[in-house]
PDB file of N, CA and C in Angstrom:
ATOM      1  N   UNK A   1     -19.951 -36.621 -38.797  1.00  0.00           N
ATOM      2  CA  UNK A   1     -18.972 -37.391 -39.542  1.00  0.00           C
ATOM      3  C   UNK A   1     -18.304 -38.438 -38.651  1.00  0.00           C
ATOM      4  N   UNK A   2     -18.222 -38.097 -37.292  1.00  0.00           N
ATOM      5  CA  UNK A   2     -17.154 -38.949 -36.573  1.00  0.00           C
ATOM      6  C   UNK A   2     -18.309 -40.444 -36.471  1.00  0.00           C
ATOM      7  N   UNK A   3     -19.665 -40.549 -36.480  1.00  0.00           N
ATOM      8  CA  UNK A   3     -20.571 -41.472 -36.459  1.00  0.00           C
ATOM      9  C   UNK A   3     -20.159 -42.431 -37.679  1.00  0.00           C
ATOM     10  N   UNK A   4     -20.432 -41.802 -38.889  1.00  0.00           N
ATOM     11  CA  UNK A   4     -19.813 -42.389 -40.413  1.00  0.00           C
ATOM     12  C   UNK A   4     -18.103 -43.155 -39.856  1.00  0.00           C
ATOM     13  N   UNK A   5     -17.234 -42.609 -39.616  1.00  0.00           N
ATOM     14  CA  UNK A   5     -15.875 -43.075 -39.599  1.00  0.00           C
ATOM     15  C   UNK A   5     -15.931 -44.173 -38.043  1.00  0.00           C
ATOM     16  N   UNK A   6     -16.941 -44.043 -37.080  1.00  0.00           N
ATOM     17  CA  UNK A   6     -16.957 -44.681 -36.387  1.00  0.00           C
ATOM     18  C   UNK A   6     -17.563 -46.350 -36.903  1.00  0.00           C
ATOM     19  N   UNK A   7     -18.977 -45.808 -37.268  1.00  0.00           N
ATOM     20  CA  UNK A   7     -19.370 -47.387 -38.093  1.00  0.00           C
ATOM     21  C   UNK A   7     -18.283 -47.846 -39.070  1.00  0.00           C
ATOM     22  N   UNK A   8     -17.199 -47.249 -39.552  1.00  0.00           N
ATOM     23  CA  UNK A   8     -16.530 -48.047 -40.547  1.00  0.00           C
ATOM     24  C   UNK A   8     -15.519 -48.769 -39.876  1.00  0.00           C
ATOM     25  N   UNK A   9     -15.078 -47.972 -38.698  1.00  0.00           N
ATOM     26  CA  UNK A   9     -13.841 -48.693 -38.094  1.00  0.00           C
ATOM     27  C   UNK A   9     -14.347 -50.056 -37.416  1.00  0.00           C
ATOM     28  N   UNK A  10     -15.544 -50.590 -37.357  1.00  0.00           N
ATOM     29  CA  UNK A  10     -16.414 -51.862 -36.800  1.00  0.00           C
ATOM     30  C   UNK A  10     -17.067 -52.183 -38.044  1.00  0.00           C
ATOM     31  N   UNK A  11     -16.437 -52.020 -38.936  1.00  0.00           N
ATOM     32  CA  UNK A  11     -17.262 -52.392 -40.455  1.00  0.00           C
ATOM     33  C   UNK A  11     -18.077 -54.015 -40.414  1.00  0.00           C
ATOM     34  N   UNK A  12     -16.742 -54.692 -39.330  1.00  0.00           N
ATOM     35  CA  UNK A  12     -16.939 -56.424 -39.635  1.00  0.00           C
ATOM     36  C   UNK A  12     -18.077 -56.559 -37.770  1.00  0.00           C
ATOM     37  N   UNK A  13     -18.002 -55.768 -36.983  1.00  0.00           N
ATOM     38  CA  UNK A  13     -18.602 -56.191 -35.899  1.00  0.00           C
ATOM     39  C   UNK A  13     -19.869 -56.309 -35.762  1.00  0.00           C
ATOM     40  N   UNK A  14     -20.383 -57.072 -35.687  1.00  0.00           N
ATOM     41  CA  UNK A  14     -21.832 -57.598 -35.827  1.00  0.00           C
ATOM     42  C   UNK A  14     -22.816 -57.202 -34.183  1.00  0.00           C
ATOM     43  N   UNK A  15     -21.685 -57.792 -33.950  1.00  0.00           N
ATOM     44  CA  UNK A  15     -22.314 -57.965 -31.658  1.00  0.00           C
ATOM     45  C   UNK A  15     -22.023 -56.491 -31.410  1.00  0.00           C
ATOM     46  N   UNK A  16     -22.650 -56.205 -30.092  1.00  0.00           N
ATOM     47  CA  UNK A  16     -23.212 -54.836 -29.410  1.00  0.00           C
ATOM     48  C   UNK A  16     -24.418 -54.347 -30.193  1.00  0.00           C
ATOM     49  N   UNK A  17     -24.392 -52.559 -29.883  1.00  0.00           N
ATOM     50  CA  UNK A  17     -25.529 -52.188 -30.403  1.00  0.00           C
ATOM     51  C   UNK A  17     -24.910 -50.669 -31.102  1.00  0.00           C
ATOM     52  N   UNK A  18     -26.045 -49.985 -31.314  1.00  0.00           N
ATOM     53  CA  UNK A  18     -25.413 -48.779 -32.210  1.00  0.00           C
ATOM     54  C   UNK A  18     -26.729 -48.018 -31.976  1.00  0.00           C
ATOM     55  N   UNK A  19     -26.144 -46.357 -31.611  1.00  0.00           N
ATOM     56  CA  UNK A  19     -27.526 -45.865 -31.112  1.00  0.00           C
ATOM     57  C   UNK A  19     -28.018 -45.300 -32.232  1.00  0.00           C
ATOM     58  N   UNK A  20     -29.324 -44.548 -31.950  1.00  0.00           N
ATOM     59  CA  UNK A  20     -30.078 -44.283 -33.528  1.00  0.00           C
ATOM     60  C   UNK A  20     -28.957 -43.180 -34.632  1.00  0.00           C
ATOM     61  N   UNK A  21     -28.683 -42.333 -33.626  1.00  0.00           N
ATOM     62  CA  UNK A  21     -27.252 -41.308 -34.523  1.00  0.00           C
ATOM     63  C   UNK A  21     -26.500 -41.963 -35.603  1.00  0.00           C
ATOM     64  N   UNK A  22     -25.819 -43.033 -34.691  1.00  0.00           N
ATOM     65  CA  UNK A  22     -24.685 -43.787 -35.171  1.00  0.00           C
ATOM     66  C   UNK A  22     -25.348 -44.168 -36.857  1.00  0.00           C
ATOM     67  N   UNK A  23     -26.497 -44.882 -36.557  1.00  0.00           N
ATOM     68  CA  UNK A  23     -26.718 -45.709 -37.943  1.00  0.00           C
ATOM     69  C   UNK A  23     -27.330 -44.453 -38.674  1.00  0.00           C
ATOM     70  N   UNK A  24     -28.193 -43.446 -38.353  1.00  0.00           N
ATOM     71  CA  UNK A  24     -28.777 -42.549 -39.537  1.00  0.00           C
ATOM     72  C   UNK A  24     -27.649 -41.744 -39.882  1.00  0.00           C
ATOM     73  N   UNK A  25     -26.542 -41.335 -38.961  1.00  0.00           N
ATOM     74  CA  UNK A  25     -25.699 -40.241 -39.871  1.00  0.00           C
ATOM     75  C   UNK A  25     -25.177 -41.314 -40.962  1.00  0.00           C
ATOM     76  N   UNK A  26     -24.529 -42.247 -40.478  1.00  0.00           N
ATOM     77  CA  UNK A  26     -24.215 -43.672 -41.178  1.00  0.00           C
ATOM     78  C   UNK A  26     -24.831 -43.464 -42.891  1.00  0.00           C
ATOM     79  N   UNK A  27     -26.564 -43.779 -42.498  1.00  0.00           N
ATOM     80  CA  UNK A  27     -27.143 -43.540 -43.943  1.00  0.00           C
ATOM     81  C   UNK A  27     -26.933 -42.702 -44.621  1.00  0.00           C
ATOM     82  N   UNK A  28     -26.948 -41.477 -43.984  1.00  0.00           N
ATOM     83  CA  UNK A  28     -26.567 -40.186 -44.160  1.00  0.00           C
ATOM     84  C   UNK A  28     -25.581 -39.798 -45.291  1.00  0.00           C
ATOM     85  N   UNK A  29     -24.801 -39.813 -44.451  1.00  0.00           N
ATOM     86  CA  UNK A  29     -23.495 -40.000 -45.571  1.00  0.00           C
ATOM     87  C   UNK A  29     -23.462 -40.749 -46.655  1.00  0.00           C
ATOM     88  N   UNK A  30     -23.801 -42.083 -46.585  1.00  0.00           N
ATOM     89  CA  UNK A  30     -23.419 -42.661 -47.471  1.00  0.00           C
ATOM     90  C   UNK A  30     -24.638 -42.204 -48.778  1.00  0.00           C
ATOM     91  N   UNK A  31     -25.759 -41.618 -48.359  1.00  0.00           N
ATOM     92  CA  UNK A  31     -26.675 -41.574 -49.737  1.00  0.00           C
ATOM     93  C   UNK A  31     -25.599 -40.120 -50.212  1.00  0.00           C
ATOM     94  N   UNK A  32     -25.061 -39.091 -49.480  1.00  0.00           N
ATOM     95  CA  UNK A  32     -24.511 -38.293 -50.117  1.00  0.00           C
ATOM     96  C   UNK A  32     -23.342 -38.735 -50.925  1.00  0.00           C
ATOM     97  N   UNK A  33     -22.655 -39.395 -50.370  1.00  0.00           N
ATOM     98  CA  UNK A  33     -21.608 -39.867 -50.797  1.00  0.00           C
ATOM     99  C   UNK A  33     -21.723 -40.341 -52.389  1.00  0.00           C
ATOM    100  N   UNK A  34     -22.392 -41.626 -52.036  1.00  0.00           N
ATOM    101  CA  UNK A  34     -23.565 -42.067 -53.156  1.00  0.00           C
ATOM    102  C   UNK A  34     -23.499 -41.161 -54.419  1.00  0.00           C
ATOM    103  N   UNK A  35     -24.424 -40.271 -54.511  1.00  0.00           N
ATOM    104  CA  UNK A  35     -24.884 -39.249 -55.558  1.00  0.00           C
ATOM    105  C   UNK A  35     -23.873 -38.622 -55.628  1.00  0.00           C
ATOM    106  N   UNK A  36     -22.707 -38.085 -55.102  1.00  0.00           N
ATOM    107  CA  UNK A  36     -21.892 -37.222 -55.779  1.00  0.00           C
ATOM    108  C   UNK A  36     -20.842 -37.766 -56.171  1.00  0.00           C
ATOM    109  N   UNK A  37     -20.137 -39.249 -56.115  1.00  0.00           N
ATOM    110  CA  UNK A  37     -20.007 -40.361 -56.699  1.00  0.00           C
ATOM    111  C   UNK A  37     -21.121 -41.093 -58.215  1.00  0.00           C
ATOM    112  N   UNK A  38     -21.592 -40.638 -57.973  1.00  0.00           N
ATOM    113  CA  UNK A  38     -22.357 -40.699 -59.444  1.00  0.00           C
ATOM    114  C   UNK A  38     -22.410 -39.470 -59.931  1.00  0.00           C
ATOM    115  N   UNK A  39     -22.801 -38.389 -59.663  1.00  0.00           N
ATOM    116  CA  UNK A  39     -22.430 -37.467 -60.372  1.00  0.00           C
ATOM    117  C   UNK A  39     -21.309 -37.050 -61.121  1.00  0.00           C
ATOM    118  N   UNK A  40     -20.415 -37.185 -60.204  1.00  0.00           N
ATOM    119  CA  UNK A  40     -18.916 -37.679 -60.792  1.00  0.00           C
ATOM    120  C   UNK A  40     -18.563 -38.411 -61.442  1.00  0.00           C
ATOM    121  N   UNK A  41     -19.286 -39.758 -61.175  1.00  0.00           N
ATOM    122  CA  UNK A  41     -18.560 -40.806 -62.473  1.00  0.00           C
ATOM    123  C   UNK A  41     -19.489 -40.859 -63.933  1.00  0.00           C
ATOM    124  N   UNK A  42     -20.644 -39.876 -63.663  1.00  0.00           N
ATOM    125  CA  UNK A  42     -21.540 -39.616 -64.979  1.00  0.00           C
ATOM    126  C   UNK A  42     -21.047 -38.219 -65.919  1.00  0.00           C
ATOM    127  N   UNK A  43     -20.036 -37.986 -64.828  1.00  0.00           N
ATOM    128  CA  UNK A  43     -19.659 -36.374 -65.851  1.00  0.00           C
ATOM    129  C   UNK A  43     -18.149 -37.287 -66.388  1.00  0.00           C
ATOM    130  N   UNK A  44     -17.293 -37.611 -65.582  1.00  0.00           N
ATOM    131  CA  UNK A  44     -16.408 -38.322 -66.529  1.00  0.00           C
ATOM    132  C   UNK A  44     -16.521 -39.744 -66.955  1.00  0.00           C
ATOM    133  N   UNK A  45     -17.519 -40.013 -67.537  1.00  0.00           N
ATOM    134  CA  UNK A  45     -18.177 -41.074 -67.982  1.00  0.00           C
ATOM    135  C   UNK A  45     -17.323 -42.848 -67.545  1.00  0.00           C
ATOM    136  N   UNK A  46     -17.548 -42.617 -66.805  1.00  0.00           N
ATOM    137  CA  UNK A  46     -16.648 -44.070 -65.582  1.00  0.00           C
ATOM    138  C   UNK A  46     -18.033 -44.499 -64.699  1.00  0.00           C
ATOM    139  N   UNK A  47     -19.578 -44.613 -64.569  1.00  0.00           N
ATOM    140  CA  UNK A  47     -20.088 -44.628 -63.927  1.00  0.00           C
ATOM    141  C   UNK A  47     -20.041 -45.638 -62.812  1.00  0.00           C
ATOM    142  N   UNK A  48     -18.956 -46.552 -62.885  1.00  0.00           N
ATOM    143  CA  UNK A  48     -18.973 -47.535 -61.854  1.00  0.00           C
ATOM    144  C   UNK A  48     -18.267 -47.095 -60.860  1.00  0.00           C
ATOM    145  N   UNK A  49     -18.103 -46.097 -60.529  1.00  0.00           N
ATOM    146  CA  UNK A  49     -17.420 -45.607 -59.195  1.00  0.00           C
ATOM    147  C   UNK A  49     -18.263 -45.916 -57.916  1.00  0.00           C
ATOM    148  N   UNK A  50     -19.668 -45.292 -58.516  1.00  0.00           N
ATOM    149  CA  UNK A  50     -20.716 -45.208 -57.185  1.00  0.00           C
ATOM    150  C   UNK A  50     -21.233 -46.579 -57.021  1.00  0.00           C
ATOM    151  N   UNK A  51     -21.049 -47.847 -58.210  1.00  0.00           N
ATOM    152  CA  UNK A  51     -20.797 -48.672 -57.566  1.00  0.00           C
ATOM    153  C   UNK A  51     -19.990 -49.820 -57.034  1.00  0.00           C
ATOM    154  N   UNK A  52     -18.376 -49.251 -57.002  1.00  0.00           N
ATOM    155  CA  UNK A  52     -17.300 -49.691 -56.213  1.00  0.00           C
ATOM    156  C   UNK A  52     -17.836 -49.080 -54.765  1.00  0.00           C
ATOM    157  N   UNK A  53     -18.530 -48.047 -54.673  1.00  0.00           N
ATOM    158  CA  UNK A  53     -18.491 -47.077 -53.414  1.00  0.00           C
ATOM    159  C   UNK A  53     -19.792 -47.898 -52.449  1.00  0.00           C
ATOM    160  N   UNK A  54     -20.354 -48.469 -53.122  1.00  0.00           N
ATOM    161  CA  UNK A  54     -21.958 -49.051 -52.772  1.00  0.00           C
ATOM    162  C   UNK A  54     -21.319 -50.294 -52.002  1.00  0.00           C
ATOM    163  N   UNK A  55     -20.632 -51.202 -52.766  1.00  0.00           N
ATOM    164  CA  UNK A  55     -19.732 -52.640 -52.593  1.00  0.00           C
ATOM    165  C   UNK A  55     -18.977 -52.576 -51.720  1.00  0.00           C
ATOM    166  N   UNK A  56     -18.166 -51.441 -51.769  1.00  0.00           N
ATOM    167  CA  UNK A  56     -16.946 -51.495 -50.745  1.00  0.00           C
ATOM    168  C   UNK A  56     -17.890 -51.035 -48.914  1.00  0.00           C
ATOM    169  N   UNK A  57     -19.136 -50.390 -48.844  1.00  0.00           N
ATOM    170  CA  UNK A  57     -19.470 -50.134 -47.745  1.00  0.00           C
ATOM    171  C   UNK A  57     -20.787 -51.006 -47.252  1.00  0.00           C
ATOM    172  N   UNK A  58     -21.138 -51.918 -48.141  1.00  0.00           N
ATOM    173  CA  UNK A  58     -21.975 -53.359 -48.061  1.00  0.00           C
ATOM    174  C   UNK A  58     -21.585 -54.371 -46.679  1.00  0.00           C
ATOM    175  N   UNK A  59     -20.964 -54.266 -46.438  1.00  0.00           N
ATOM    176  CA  UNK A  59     -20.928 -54.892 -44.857  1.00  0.00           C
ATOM    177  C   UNK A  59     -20.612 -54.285 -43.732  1.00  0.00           C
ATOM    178  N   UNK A  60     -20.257 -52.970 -44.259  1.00  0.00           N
ATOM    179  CA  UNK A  60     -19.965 -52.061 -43.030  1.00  0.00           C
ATOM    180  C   UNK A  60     -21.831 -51.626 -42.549  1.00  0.00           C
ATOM    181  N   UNK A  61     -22.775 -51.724 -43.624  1.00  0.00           N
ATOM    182  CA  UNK A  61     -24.008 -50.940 -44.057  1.00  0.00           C
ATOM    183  C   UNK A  61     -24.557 -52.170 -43.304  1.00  0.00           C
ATOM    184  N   UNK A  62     -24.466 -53.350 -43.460  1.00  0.00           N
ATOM    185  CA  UNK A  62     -25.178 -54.585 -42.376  1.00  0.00           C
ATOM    186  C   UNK A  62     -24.986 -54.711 -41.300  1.00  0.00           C
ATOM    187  N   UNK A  63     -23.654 -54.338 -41.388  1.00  0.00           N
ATOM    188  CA  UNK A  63     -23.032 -54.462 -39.431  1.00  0.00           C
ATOM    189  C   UNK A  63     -24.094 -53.323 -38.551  1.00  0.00           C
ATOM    190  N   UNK A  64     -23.367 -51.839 -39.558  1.00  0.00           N
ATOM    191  CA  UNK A  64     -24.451 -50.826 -38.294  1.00  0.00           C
ATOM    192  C   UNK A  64     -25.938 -51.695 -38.263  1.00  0.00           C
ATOM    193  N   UNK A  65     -26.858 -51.966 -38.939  1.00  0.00           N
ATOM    194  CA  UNK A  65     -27.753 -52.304 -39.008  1.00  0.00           C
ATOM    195  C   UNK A  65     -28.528 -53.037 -38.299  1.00  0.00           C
ATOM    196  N   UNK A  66     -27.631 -54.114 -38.195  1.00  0.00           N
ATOM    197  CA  UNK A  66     -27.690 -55.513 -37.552  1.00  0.00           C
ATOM    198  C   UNK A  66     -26.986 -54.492 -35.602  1.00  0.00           C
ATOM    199  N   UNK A  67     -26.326 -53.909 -35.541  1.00  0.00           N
ATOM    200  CA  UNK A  67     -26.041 -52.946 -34.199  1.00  0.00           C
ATOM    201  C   UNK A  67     -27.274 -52.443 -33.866  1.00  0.00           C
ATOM    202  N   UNK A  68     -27.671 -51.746 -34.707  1.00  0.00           N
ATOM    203  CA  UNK A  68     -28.948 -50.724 -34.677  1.00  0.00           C
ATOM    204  C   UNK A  68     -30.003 -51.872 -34.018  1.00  0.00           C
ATOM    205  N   UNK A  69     -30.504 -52.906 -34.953  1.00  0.00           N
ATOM    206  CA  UNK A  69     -32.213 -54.058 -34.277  1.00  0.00           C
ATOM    207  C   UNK A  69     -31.347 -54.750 -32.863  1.00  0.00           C
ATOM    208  N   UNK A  70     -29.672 -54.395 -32.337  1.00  0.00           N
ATOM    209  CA  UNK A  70     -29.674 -54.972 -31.172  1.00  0.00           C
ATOM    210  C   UNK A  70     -29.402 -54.048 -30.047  1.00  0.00           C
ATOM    211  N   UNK A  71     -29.709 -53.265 -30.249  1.00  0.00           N
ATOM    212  CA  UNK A  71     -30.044 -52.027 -29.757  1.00  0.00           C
ATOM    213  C   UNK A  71     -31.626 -51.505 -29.198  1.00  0.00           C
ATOM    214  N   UNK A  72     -32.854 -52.136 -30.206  1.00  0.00           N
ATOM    215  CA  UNK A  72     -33.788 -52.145 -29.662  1.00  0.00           C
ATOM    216  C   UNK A  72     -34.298 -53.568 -29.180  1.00  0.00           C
ATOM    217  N   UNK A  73     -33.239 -54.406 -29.552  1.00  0.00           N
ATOM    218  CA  UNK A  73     -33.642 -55.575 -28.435  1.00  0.00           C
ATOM    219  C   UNK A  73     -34.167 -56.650 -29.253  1.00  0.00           C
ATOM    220  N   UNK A  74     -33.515 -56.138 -30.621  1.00  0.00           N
ATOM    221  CA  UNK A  74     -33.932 -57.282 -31.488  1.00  0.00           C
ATOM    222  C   UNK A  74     -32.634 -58.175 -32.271  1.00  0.00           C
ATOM    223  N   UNK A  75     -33.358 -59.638 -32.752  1.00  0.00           N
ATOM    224  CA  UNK A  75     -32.540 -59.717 -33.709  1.00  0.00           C
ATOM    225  C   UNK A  75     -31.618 -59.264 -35.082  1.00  0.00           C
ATOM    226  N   UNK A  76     -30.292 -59.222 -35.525  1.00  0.00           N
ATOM    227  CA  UNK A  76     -30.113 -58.682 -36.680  1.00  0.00           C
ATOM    228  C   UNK A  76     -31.060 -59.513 -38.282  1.00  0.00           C
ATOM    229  N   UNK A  77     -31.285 -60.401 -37.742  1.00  0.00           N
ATOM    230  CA  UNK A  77     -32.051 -60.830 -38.859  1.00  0.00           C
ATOM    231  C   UNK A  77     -33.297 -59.831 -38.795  1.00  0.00           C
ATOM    232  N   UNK A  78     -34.059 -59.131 -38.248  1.00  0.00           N
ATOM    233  CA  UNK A  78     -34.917 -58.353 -38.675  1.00  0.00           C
ATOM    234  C   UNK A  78     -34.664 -57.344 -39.441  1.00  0.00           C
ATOM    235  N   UNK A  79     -33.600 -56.952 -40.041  1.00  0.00           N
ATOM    236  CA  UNK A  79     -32.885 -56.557 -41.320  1.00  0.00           C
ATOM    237  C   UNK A  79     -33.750 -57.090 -42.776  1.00  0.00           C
ATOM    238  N   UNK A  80     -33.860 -58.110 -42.307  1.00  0.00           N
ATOM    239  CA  UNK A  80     -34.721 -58.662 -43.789  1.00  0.00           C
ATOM    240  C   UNK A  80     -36.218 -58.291 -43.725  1.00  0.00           C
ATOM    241  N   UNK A  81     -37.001 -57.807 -43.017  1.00  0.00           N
ATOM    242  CA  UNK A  81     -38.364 -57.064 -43.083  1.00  0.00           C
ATOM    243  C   UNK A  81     -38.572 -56.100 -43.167  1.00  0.00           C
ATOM    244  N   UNK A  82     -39.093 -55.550 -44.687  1.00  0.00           N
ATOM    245  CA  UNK A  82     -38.508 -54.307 -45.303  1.00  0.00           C
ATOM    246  C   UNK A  82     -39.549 -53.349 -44.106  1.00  0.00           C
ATOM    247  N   UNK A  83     -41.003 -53.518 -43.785  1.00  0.00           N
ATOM    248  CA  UNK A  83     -41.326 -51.960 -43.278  1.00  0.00           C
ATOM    249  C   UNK A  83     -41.145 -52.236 -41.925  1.00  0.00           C
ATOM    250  N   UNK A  84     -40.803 -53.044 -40.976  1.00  0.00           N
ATOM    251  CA  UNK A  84     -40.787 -53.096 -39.749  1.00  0.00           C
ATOM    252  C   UNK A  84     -39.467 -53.011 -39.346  1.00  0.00           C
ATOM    253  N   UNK A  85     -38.492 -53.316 -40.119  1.00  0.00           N
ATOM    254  CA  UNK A  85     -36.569 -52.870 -39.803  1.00  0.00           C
ATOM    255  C   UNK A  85     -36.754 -51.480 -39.720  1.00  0.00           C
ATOM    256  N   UNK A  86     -37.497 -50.348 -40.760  1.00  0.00           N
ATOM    257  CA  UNK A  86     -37.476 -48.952 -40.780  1.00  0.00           C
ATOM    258  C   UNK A  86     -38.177 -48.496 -39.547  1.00  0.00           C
ATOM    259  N   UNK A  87     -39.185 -49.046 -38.604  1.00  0.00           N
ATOM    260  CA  UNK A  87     -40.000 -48.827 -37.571  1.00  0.00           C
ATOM    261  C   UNK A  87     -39.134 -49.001 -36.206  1.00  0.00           C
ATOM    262  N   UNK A  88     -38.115 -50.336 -36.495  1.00  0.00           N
ATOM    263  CA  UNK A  88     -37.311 -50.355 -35.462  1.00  0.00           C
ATOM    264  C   UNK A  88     -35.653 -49.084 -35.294  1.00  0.00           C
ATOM    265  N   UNK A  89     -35.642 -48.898 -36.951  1.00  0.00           N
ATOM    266  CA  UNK A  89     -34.136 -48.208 -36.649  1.00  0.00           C
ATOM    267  C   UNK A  89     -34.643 -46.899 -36.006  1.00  0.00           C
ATOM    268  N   UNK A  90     -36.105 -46.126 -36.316  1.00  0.00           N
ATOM    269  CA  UNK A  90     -37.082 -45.592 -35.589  1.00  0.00           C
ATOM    270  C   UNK A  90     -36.508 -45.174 -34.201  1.00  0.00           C
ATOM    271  N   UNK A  91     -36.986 -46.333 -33.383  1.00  0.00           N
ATOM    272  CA  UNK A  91     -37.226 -46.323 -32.292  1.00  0.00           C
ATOM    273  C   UNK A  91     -36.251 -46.466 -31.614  1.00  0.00           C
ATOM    274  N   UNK A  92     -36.763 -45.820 -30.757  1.00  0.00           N
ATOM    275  CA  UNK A  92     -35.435 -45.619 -29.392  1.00  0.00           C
ATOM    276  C   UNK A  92     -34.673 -46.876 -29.157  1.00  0.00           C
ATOM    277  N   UNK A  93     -33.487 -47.058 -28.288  1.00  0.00           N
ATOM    278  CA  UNK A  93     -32.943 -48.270 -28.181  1.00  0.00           C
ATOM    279  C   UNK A  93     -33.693 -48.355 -26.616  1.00  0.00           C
ATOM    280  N   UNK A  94     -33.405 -49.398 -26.198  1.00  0.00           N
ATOM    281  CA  UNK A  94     -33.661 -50.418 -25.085  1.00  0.00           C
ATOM    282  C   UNK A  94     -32.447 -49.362 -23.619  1.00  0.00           C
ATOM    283  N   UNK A  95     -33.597 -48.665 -22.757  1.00  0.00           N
ATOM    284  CA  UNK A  95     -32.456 -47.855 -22.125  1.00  0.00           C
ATOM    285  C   UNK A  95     -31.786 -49.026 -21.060  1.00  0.00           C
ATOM    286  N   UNK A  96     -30.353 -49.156 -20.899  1.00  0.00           N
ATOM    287  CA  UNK A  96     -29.831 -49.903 -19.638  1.00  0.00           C
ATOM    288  C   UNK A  96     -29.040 -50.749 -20.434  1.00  0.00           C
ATOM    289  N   UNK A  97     -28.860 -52.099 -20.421  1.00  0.00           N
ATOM    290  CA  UNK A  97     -28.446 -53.256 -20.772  1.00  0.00           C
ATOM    291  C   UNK A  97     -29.440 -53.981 -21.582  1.00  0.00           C
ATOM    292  N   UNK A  98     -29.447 -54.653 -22.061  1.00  0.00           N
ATOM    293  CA  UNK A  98     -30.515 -55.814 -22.863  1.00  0.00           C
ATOM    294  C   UNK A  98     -29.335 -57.141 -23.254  1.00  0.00           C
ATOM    295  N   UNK A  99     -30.102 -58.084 -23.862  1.00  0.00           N
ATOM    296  CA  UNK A  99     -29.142 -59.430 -24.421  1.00  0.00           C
ATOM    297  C   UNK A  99     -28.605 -59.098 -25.105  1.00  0.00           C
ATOM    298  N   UNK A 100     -27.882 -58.082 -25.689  1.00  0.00           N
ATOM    299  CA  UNK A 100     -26.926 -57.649 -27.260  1.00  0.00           C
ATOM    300  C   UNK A 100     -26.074 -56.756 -26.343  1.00  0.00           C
ATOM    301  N   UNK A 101     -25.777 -56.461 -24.832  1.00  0.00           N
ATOM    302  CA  UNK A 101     -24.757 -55.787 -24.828  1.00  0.00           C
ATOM    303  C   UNK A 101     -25.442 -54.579 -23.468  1.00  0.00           C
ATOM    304  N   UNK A 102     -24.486 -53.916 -23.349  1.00  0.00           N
ATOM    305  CA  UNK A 102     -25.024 -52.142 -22.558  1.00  0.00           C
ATOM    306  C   UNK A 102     -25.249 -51.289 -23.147  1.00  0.00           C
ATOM    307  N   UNK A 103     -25.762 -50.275 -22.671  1.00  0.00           N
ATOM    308  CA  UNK A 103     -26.885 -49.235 -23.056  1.00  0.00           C
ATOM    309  C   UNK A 103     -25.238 -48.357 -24.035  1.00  0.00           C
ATOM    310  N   UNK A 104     -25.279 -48.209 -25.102  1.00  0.00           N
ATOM    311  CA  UNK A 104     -24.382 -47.261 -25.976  1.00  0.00           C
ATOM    312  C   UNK A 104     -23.925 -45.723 -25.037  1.00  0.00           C
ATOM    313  N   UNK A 105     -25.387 -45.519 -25.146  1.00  0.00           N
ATOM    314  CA  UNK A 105     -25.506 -44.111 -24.880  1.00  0.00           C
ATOM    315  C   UNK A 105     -25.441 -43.590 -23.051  1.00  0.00           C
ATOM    316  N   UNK A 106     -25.273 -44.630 -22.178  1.00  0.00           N
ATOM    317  CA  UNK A 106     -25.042 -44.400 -20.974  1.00  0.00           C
ATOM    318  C   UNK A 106     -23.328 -44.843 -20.389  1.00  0.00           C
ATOM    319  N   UNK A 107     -22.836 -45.475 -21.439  1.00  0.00           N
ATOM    320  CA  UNK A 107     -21.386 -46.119 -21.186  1.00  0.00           C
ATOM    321  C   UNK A 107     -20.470 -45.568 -22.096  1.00  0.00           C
ATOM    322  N   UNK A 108     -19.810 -44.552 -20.985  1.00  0.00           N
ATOM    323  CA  UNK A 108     -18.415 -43.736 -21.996  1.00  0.00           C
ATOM    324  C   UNK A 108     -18.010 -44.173 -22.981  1.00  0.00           C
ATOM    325  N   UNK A 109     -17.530 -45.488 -22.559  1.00  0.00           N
ATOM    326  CA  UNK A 109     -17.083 -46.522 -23.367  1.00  0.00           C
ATOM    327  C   UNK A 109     -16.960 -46.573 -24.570  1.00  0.00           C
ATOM    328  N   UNK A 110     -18.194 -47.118 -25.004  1.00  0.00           N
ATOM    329  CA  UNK A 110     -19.201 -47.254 -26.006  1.00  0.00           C
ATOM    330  C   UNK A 110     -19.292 -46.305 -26.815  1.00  0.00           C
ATOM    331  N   UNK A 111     -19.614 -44.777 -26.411  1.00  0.00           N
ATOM    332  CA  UNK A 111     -20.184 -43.955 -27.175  1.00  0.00           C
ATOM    333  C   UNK A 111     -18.949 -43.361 -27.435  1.00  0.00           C
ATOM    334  N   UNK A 112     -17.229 -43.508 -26.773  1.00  0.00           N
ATOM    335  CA  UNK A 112     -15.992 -43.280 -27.621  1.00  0.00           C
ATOM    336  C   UNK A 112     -16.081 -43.416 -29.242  1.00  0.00           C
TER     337      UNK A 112
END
């Protein structure tokens, strides 16, 4: 959970990186979130909850993302290539430093 509340508190930060944790618990949550937000708004017939819930976490959901491809050393525009973005959030990040920043997972810092 602290991964989920971490990507939200950088909802708007685009720059650095985000290690693979960060962005899958990220997904994580939010597909649960998701469905029991619809479940909910389909039993008290309001179904637009799950998507106020979809809207309201739409740029927090690009930021990790766009963290995540600079993390393996890529651009955030590779976000827009549907099977090769899933190959990169995949893969390990870039161990050390790269052009998007220091290694997440080796700098206290960071992984605060």
């Amino acid at each position: 959970m602290s991964y989920y509340i971490k990507a939200l508190k950088n909802y708007a930060r685009f720059d650095g990186r985000a290690t693979r944790s960060e962005y899958w618990y990220f997904f994580l949550f939010n597909v649960i979130i998701s469905f029991v937000l619809d479940v909910v708004g389909g039993l008290i017939h309001v179904p637009i909850i799950g998507s106020l819930y979809s809207l309201a976490v739409l740029v927090p959901g690009i930021a990790v993302g766009v963290r995540r491809m600079h993390d393996v050393d890529k651009s955030g525009w590779f976000l827009l290539i549907p099977l090769y973005n899933l190959i990169l959030a995949i893969t390990a990040g870039t161990a050390g430093p790269n052009a998007f920043g220091a290694d997440p997972q080796s700098d206290p810092q960071l992984a605060a």
